[in-house]
C-alpha atoms as a PDB file:
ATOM      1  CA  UNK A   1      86.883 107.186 131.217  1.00  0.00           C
ATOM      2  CA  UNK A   2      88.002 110.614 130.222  1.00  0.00           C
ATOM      3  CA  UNK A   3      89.092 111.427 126.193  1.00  0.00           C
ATOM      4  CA  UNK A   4      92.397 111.472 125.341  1.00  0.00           C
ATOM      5  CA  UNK A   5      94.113 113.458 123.529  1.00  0.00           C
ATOM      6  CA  UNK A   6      97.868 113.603 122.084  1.00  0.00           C
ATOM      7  CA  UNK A   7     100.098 116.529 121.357  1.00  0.00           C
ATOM      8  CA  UNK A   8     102.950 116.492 118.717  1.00  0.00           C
ATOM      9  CA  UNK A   9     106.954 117.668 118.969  1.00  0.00           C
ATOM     10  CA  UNK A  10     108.092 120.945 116.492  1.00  0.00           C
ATOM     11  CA  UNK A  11     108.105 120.222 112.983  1.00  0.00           C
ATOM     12  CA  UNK A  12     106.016 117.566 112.920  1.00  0.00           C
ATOM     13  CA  UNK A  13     101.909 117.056 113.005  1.00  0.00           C
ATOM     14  CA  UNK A  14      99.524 114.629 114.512  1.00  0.00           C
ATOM     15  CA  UNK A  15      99.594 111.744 112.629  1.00  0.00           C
ATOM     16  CA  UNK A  16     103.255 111.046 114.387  1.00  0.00           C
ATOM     17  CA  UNK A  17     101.099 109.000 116.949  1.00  0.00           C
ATOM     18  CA  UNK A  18      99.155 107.094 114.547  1.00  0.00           C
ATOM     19  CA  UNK A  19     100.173 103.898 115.322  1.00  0.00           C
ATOM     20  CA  UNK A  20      99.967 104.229 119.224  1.00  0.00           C
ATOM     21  CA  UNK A  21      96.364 105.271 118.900  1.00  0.00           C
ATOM     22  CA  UNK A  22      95.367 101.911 116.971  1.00  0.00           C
ATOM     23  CA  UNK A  23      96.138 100.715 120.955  1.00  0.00           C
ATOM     24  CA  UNK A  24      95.178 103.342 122.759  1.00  0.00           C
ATOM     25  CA  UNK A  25      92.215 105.646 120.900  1.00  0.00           C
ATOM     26  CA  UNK A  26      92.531 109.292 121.098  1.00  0.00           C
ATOM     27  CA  UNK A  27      92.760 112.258 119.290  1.00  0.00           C
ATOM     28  CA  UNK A  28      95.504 113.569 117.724  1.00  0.00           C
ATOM     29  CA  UNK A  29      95.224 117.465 116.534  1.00  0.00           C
ATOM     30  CA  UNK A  30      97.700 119.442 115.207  1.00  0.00           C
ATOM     31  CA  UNK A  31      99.298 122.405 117.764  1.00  0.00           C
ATOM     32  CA  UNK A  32      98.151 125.807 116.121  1.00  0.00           C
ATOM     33  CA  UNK A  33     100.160 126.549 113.217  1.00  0.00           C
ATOM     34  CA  UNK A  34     100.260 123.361 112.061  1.00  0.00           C
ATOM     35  CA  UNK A  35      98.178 121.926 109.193  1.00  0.00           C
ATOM     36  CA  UNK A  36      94.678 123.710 109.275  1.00  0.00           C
ATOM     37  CA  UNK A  37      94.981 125.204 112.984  1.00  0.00           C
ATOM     38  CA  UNK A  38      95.074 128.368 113.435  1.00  0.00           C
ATOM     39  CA  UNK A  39      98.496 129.970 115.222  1.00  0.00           C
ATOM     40  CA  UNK A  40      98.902 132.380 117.770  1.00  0.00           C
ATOM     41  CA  UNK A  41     100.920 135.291 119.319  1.00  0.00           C
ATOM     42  CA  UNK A  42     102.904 135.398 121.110  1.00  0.00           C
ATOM     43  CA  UNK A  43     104.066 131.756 120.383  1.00  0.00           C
ATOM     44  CA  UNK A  44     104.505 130.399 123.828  1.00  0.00           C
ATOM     45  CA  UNK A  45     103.979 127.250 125.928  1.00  0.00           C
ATOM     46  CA  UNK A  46     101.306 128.952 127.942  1.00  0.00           C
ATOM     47  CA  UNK A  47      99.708 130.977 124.581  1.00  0.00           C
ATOM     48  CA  UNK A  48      99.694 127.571 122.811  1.00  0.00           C
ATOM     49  CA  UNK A  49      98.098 125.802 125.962  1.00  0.00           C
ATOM     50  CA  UNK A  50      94.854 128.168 126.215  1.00  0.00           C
ATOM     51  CA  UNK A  51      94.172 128.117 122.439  1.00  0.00           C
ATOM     52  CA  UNK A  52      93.572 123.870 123.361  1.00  0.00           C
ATOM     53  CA  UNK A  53      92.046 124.560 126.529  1.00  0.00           C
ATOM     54  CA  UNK A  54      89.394 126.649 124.935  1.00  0.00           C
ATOM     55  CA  UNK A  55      88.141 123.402 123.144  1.00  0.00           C
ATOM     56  CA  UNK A  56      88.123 121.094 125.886  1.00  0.00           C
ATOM     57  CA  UNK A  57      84.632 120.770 127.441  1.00  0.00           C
ATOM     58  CA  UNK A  58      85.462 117.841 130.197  1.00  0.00           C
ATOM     59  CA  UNK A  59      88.646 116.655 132.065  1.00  0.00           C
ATOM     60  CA  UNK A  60      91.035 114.583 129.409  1.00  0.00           C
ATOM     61  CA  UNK A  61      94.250 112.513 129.511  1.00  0.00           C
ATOM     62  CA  UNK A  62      96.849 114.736 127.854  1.00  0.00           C
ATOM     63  CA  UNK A  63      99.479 112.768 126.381  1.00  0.00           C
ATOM     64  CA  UNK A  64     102.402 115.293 124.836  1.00  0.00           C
ATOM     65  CA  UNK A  65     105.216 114.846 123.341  1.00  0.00           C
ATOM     66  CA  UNK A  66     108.840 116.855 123.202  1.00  0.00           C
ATOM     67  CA  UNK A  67     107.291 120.484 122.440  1.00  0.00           C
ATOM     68  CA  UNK A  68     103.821 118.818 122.455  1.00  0.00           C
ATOM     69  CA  UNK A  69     105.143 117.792 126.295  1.00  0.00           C
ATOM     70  CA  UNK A  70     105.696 121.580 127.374  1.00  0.00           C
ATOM     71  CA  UNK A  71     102.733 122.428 126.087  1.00  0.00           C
ATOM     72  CA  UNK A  72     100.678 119.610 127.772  1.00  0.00           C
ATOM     73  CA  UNK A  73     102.922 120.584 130.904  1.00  0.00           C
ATOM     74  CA  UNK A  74     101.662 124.061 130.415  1.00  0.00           C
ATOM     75  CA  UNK A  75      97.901 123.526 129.979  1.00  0.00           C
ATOM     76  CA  UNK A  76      98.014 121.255 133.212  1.00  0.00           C
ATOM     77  CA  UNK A  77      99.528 124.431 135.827  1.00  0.00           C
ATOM     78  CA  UNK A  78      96.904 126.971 133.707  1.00  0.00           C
ATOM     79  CA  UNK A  79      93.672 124.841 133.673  1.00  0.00           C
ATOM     80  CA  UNK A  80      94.087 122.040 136.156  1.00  0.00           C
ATOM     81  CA  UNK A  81      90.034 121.332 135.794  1.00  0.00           C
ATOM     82  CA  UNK A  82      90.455 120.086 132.027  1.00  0.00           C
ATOM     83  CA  UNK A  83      93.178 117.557 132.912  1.00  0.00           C
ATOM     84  CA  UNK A  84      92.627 113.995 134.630  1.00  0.00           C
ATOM     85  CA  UNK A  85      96.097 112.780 133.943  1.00  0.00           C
ATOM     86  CA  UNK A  86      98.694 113.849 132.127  1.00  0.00           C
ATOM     87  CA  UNK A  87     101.818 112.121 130.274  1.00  0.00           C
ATOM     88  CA  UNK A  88     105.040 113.657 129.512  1.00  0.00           C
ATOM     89  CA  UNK A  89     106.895 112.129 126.838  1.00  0.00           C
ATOM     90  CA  UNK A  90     110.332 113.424 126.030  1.00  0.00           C
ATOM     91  CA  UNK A  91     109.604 116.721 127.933  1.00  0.00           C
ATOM     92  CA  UNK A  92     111.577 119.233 129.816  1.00  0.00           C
ATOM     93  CA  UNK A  93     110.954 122.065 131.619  1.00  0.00           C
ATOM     94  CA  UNK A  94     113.391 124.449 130.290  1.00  0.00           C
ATOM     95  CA  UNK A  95     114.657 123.081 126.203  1.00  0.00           C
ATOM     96  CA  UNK A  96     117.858 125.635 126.560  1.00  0.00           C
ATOM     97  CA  UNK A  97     120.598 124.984 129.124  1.00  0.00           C
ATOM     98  CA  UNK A  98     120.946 127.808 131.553  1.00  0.00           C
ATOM     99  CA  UNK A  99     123.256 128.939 134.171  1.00  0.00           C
ATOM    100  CA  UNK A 100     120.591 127.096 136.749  1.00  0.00           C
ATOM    101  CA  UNK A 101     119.687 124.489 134.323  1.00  0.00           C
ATOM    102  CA  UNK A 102     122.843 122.391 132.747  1.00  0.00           C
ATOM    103  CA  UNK A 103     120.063 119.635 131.551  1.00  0.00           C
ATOM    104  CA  UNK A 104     119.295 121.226 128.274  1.00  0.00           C
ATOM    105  CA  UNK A 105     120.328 122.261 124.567  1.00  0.00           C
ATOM    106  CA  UNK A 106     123.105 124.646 124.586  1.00  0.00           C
ATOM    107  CA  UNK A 107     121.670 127.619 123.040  1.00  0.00           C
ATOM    108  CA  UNK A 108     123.995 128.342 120.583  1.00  0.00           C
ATOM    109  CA  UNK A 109     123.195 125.148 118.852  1.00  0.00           C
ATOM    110  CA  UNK A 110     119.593 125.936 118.609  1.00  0.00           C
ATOM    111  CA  UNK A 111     120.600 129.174 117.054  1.00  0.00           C
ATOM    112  CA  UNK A 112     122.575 127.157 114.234  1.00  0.00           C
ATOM    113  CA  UNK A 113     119.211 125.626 113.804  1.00  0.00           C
ATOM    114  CA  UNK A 114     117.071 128.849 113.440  1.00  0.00           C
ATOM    115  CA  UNK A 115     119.843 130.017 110.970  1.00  0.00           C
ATOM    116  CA  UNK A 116     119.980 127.179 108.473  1.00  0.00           C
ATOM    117  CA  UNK A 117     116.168 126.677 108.930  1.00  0.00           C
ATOM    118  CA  UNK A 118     116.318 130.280 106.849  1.00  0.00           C
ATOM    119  CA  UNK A 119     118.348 128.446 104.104  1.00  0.00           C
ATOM    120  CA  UNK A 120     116.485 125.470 103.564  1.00  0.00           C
ATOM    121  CA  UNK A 121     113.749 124.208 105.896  1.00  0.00           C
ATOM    122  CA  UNK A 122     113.192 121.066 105.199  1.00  0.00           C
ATOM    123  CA  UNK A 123     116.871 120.413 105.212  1.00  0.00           C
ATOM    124  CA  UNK A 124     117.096 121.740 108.734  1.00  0.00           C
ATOM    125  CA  UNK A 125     114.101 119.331 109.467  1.00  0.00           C
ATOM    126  CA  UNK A 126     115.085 116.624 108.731  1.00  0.00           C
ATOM    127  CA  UNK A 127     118.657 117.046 111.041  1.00  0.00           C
ATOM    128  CA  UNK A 128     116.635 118.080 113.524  1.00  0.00           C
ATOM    129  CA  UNK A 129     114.478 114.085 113.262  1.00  0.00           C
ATOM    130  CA  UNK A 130     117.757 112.533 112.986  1.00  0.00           C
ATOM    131  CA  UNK A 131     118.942 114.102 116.183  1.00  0.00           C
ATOM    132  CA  UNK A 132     115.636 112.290 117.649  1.00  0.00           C
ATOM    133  CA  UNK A 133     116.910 108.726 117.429  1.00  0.00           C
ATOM    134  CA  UNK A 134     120.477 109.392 117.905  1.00  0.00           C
ATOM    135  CA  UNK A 135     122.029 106.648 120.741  1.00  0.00           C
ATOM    136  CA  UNK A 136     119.395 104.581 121.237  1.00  0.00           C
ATOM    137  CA  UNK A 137     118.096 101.215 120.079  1.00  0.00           C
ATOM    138  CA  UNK A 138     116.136 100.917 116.535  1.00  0.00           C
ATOM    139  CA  UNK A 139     117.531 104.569 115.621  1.00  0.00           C
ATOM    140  CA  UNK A 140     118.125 104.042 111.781  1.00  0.00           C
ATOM    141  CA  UNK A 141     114.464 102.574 111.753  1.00  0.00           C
ATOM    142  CA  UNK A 142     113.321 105.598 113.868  1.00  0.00           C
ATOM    143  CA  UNK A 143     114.589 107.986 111.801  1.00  0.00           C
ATOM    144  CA  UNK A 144     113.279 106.341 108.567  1.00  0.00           C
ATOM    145  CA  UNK A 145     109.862 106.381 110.878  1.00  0.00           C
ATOM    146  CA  UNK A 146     110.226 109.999 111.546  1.00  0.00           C
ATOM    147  CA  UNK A 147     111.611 110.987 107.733  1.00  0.00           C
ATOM    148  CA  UNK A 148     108.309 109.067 106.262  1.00  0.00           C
ATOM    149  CA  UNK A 149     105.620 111.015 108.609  1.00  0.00           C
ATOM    150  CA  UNK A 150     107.302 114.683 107.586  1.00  0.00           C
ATOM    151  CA  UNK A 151     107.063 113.675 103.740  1.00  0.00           C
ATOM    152  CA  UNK A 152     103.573 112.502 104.240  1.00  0.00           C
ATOM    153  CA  UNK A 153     102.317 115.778 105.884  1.00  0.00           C
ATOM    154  CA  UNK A 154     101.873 119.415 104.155  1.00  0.00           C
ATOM    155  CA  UNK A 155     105.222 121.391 105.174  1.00  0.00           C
ATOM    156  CA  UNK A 156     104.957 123.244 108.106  1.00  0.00           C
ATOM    157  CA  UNK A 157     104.820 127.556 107.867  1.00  0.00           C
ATOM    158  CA  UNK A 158     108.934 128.492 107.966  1.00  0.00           C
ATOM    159  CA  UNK A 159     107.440 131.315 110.154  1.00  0.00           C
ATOM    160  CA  UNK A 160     105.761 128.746 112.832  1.00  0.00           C
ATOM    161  CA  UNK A 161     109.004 126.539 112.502  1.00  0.00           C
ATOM    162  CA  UNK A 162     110.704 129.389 113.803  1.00  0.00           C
ATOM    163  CA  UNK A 163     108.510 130.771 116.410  1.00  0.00           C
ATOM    164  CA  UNK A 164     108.694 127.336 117.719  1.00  0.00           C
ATOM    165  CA  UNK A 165     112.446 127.353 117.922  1.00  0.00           C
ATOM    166  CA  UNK A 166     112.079 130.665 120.042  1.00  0.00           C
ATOM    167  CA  UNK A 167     109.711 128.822 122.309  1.00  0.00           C
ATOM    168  CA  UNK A 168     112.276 126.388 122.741  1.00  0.00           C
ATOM    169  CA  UNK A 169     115.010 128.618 123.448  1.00  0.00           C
ATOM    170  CA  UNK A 170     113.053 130.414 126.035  1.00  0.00           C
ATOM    171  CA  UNK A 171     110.462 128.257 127.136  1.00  0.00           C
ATOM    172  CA  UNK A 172     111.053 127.612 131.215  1.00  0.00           C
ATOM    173  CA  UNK A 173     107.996 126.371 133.076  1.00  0.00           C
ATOM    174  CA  UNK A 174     109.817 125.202 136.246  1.00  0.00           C
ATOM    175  CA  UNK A 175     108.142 127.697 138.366  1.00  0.00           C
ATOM    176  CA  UNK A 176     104.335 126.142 137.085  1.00  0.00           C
ATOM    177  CA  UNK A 177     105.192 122.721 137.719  1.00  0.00           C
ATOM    178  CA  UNK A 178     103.974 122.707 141.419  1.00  0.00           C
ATOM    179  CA  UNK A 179     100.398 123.818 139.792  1.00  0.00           C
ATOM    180  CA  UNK A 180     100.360 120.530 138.012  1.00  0.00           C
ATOM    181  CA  UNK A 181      97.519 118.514 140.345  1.00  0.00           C
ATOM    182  CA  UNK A 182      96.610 115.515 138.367  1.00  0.00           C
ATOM    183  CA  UNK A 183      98.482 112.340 138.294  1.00  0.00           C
ATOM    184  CA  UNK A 184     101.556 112.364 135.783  1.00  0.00           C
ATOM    185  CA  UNK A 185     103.418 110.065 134.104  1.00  0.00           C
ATOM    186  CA  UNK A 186     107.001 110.866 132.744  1.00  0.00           C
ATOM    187  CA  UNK A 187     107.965 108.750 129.735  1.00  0.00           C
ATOM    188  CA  UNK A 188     111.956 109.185 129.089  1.00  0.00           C
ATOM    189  CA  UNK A 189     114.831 107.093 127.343  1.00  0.00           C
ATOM    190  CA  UNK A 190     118.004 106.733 128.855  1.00  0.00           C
ATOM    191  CA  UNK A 191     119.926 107.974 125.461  1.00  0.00           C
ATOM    192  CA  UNK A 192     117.424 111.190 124.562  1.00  0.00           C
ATOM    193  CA  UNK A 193     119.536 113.569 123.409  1.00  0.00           C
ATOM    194  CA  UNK A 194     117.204 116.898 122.697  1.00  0.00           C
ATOM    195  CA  UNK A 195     115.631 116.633 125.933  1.00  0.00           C
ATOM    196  CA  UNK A 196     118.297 115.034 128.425  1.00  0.00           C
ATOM    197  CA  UNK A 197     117.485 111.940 130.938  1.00  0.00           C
ATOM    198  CA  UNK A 198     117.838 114.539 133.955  1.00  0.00           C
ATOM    199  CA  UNK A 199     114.944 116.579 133.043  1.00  0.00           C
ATOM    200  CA  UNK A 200     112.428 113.820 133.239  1.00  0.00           C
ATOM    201  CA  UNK A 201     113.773 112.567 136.464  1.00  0.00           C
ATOM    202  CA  UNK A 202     113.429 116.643 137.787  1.00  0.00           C
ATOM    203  CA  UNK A 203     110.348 116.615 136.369  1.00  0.00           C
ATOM    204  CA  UNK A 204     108.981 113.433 138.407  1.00  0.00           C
ATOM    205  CA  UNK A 205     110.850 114.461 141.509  1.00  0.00           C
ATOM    206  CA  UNK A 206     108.858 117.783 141.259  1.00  0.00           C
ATOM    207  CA  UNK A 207     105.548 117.458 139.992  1.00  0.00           C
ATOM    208  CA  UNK A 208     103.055 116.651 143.080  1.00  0.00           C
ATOM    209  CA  UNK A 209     101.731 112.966 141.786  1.00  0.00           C
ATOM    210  CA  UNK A 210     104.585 111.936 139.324  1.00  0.00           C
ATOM    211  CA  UNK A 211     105.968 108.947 138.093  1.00  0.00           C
ATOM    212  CA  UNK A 212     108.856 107.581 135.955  1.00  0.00           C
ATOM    213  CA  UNK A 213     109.082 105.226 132.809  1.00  0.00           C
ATOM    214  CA  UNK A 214     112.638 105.571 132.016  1.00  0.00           C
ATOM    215  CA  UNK A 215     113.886 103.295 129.303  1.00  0.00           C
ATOM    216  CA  UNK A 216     117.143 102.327 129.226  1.00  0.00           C
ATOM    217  CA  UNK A 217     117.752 101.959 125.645  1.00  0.00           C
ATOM    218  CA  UNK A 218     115.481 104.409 124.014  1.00  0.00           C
ATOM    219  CA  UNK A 219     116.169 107.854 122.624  1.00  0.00           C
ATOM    220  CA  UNK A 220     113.661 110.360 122.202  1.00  0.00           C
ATOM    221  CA  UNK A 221     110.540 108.672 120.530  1.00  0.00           C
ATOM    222  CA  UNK A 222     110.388 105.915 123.001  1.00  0.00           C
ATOM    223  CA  UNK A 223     106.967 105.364 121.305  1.00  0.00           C
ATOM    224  CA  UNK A 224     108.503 104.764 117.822  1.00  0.00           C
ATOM    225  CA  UNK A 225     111.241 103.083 119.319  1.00  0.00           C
ATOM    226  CA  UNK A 226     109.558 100.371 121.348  1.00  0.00           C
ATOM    227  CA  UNK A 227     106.216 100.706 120.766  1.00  0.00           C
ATOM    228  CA  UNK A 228     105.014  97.369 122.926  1.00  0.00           C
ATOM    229  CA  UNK A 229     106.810  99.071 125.613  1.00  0.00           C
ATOM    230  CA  UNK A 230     105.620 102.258 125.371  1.00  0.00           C
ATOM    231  CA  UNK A 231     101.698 101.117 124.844  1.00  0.00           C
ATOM    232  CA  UNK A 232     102.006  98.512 127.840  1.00  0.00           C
ATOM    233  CA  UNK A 233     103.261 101.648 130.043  1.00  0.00           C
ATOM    234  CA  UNK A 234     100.631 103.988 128.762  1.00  0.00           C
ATOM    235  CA  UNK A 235      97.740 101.354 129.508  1.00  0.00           C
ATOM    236  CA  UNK A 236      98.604 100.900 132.778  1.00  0.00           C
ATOM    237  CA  UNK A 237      98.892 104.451 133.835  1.00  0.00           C
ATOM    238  CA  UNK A 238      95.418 105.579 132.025  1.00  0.00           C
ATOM    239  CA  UNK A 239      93.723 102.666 133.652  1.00  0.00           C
ATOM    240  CA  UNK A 240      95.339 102.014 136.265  1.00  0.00           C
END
């Protein structure tokens, strides 16, 4: 069976999957700029996605996450030969709404966010979590989930925080999704409101060999949220 690895959202690091990998083993390393990882430049989905790719020496399951999604997204299109399957969790294509895309953040919001993240990061942070778990089931003890992994960890570079927000605002891999080969899985809760219900259902109507797990009372960290679920879905995809 290939390795697996799993990618984390902005802001946070890799221990955010710790308790799905006591069920399903993998690694976890931090995206560059986080913890002891180098960054990069430009600070892009597809930049991000070849620094990984460089240290993958056999085909993987890529499990990502929110941002950790586009970037697994990403890395799939660019180096089809280092992915077996691939799981997008929270992902969209394109973070920002645009004129051809009204299943996104409106990008004046995510502007308020690079702003205040200038006047206090971890303030910003930590609205940014809460907005994670908003609507769906288990949110207080999501956030609380959330709050307790971003104290635990070192704080993040202000500078990669808000390179990462520009990736967001401009990140649009629509036009790489037909590269995607491998079979995918797209994770999504009914009541996410960063990355919107619609863009996981795009993404599994347009990826060649997709799938969706839609949950109809989870929010955006449908692993935190229901965690038997989520682990139960993930198993039978990887081994399926």
């Amino acid at each position: 069976m290939a390795d697996t690895v799993f990618l984390h959202g902005w802001g946070l690091s890799g221990a955010i999957w710790s308790e799905t990998v006591t069920h399903v083993p993998g690694a976890t390393p931090d995206l560059p700029g986080y913890g002891d990882a180098p960054t990069v430049s430009p600070y892009t989905a597809e930049s991000l996605a070849d620094a990984l790719a460089e240290g993958i020496t056999a085909p993987l399951n890529l499990i990502g996450w929110s941002m950790g999604g586009m970037v697994a997204l990403a890395l799939a299109a660019r180096h089809p030969d280092k992915v077996a399957r691939l799981v997008l969790v929270g992902t969209s294509p394109a973070f920002a709404a645009r004129a051809d895309w009204p299943h996104g953040m409106a990008p004046d919001v995510l502007g308020e966010f690079a702003n205040a993240l200038i006047l206090d990061t971890r303030a910003t942070l930590l609205r940014f979590l809460s907005l994670q778990a908003r609507g769906g089931d288990a949110a207080r003890a999501v956030i609380v989930q959330l709050r307790a992994r971003m104290q635990a960890q070192a704080e993040p570079n202000p500078e990669v925080l808000a390179t990462g927000l520009e990736l967001l605002r401009t990140v649009d891999l629509r036009d790489q999704v037909e590269r995607v080969r491998c079979p995918t899985l797209v994770v999504h809760g009914a009541y996410d409101t960063l990355c919107a219900p619609e863009a996981g259902t795009w993404l599994a109507e347009h990826l060649p060999s997709a799938e969706l797990a839609l949950h109809e009372r989870a929010s955006h960290a449908p692993f935190l949220s229901h965690p038997d679920w989520f682990v139960a879905t993930l198993k039978e995809f990887l081994h399926g």
